[in-house]
C-alpha atoms as a PDB file:
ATOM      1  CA  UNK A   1       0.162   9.909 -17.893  1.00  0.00           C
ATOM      2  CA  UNK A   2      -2.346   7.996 -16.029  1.00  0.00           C
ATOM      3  CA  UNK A   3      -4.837   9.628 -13.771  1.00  0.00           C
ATOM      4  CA  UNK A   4      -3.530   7.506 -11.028  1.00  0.00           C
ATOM      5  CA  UNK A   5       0.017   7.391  -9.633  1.00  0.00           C
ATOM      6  CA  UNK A   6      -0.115   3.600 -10.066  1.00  0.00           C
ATOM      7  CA  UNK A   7       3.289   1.305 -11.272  1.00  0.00           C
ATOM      8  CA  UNK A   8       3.372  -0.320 -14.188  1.00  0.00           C
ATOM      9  CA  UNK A   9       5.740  -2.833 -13.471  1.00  0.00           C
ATOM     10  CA  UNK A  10       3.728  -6.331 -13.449  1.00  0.00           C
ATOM     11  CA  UNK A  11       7.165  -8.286 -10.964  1.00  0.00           C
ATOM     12  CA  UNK A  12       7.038  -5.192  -8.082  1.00  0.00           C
ATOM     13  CA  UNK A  13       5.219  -7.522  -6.121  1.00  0.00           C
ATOM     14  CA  UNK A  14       5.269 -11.614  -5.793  1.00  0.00           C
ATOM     15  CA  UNK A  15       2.438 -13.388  -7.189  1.00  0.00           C
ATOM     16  CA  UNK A  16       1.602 -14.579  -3.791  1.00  0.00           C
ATOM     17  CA  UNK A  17       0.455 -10.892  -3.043  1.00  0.00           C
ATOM     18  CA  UNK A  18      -3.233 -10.716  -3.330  1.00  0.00           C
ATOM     19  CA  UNK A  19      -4.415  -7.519  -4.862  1.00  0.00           C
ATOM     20  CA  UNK A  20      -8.158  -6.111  -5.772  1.00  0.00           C
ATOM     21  CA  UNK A  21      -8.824  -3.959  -8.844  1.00  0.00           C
ATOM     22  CA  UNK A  22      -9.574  -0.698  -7.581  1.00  0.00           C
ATOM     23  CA  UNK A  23     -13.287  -0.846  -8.327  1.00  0.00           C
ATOM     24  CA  UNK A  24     -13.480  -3.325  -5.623  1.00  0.00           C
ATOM     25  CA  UNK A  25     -11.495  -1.189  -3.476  1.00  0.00           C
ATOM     26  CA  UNK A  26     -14.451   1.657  -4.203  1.00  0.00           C
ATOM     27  CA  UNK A  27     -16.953  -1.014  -3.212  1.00  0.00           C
ATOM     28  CA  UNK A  28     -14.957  -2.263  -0.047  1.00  0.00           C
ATOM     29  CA  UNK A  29     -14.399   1.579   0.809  1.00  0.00           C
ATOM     30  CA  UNK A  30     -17.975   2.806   0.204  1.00  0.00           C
ATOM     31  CA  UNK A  31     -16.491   5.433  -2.444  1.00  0.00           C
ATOM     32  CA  UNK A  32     -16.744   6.085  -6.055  1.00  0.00           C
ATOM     33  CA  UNK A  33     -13.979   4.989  -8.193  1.00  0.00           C
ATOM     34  CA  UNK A  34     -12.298   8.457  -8.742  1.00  0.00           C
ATOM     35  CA  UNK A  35     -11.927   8.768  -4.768  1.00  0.00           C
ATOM     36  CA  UNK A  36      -9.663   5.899  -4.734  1.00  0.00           C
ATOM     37  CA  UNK A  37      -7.559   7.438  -7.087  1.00  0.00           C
ATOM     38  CA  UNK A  38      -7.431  10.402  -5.198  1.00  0.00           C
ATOM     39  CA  UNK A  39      -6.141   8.397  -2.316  1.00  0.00           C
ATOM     40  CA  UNK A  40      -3.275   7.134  -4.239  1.00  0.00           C
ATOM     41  CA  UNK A  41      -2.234  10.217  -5.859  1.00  0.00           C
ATOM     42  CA  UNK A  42      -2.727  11.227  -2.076  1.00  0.00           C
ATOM     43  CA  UNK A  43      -0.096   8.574  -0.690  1.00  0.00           C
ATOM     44  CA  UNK A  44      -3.272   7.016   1.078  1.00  0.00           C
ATOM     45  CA  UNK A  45      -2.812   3.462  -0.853  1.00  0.00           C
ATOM     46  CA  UNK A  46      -0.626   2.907  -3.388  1.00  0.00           C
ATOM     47  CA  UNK A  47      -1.323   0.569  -6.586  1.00  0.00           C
ATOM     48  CA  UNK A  48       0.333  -0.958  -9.554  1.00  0.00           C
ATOM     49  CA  UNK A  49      -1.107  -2.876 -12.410  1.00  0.00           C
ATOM     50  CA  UNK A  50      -1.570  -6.219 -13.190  1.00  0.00           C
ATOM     51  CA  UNK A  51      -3.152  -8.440 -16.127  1.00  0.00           C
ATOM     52  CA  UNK A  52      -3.663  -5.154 -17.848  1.00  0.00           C
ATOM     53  CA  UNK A  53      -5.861  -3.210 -14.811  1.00  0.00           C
ATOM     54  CA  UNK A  54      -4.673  -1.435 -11.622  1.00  0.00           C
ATOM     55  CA  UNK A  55      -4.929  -3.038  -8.525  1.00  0.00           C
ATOM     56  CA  UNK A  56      -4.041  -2.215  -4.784  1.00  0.00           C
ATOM     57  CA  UNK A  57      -2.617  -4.719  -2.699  1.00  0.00           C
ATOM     58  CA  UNK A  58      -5.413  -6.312  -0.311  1.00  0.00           C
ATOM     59  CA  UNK A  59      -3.511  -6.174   2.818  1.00  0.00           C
ATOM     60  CA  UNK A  60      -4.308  -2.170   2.686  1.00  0.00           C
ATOM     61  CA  UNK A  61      -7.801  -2.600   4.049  1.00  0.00           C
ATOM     62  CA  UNK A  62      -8.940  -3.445   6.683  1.00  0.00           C
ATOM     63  CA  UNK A  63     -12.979  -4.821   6.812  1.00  0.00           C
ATOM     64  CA  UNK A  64     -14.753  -3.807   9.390  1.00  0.00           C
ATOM     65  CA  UNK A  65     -18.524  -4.250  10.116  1.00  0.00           C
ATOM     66  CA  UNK A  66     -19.996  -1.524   8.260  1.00  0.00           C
ATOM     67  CA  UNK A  67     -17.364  -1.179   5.356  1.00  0.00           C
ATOM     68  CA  UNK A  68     -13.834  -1.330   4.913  1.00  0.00           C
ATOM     69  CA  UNK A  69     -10.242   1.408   5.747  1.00  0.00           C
ATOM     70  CA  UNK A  70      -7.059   1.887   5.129  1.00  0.00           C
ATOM     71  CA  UNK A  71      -5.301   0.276   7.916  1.00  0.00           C
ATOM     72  CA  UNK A  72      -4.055   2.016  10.335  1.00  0.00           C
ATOM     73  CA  UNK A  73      -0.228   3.847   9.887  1.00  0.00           C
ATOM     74  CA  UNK A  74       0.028   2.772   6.157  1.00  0.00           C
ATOM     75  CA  UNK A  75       0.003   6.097   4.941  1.00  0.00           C
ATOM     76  CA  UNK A  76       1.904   7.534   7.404  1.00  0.00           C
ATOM     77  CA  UNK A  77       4.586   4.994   6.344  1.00  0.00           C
ATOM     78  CA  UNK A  78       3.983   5.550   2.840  1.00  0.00           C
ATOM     79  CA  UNK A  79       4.730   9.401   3.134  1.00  0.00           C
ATOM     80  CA  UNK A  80       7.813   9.165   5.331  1.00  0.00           C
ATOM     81  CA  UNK A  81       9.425   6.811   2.361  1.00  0.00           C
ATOM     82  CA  UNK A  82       7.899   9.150   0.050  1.00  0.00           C
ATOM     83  CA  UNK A  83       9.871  11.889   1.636  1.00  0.00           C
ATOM     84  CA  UNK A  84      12.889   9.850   1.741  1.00  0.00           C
ATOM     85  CA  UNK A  85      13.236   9.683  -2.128  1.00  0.00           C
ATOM     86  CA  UNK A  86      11.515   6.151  -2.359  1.00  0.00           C
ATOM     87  CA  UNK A  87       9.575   5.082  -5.615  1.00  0.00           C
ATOM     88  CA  UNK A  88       6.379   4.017  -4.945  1.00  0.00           C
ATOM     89  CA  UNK A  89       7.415   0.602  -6.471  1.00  0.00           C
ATOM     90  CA  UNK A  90      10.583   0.430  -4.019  1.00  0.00           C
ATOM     91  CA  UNK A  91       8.021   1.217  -1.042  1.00  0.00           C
ATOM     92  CA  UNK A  92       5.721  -1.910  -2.448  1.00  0.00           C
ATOM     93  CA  UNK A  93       8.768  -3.819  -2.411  1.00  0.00           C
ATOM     94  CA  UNK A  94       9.611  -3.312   0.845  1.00  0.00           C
ATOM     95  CA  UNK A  95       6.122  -3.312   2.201  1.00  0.00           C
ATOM     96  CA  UNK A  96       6.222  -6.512   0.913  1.00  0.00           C
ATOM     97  CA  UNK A  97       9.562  -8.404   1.360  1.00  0.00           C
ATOM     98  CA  UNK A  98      10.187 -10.346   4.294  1.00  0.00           C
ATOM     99  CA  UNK A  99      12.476  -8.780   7.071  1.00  0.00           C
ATOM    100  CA  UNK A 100      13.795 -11.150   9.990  1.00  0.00           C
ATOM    101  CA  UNK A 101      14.219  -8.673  12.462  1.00  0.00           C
ATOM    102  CA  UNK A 102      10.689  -7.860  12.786  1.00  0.00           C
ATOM    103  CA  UNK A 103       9.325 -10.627  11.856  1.00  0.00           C
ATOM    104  CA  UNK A 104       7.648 -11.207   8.673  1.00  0.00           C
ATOM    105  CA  UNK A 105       6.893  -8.559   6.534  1.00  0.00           C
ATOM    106  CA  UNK A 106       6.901  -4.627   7.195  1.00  0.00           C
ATOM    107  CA  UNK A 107       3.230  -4.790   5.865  1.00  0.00           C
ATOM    108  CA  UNK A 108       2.901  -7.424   8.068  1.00  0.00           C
ATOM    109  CA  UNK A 109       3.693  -5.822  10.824  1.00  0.00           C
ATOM    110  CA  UNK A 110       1.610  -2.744  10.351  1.00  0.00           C
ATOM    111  CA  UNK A 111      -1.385  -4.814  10.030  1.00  0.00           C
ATOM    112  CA  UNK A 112      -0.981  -6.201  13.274  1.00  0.00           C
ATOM    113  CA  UNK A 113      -1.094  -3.042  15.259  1.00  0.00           C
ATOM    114  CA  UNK A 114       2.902  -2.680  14.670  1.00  0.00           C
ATOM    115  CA  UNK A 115       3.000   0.550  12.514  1.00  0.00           C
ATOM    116  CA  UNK A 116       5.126   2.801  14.821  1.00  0.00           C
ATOM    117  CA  UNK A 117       7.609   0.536  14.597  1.00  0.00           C
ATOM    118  CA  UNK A 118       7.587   0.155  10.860  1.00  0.00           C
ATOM    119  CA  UNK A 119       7.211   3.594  10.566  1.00  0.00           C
ATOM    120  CA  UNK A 120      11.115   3.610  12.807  1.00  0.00           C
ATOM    121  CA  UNK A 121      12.594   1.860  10.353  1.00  0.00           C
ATOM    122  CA  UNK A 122      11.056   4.004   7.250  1.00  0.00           C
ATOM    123  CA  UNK A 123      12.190   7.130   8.868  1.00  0.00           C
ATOM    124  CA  UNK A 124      15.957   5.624   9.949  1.00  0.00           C
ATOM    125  CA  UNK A 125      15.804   4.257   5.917  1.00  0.00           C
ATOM    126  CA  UNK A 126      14.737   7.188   4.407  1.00  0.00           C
ATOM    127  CA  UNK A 127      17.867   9.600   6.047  1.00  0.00           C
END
């Protein structure tokens, strides 16, 4: 088993997705390598692999001026569907897939300040 809790299933995300290997993630983050890990094993990020190396989606951070963060209510969401029973690729599938009534994408959403909202619909979802 891998040290981190990343999917290994190349098609739980569209190609469209952008994703960084998680060295860059360390870089953005200002954090060695093994922290990031941590923070996926942690339900912090989540990641998956593709071409061979894990990656984490790039619409997790958030840059700011000094370095980057996880954006804000992302792992909040993540533990709720955690707690639910959700796989972490079902959770990246849904992060991911467009949903009308919100609009765009739940990931989407969070990124733009909508998290509580997202966070709603994990909870209703996950009971």
């Amino acid at each position: 088993m891998a040290s981190c809790r990343s999917v290994s299933e190349v098609s739980v995300l569209a190609d469209d997705v952008v994703t960084l290997p998680v060295a860059e993630v360390a870089t953005l983050l200002n954090q060695p390598v093994s922290r990031v890990h941590q923070l996926v094993r942690d339900g912090q990020l989540l990641s998956l692999r593709r071409g061979g190396e894990v990656v984490v989606p790039a619409d997790f951070l958030v840059t700011g001026a000094e370095r980057a963060e996880v954006v804000k209510g992302l792992p909040g969401t993540i533990t709720v569907l955690r707690d639910g029973g959700y796989t972490d690729p079902e959770i990246l599938r849904w992060l991911f897939t467009e949903d009308d009534s919100l609009p765009g994408t739940p990931m989407a959403s969070i990124c733009a300040g909508r998290h509580r909202e997202v966070k709603r619909r994990a909870q209703a979802m996950a009971f």
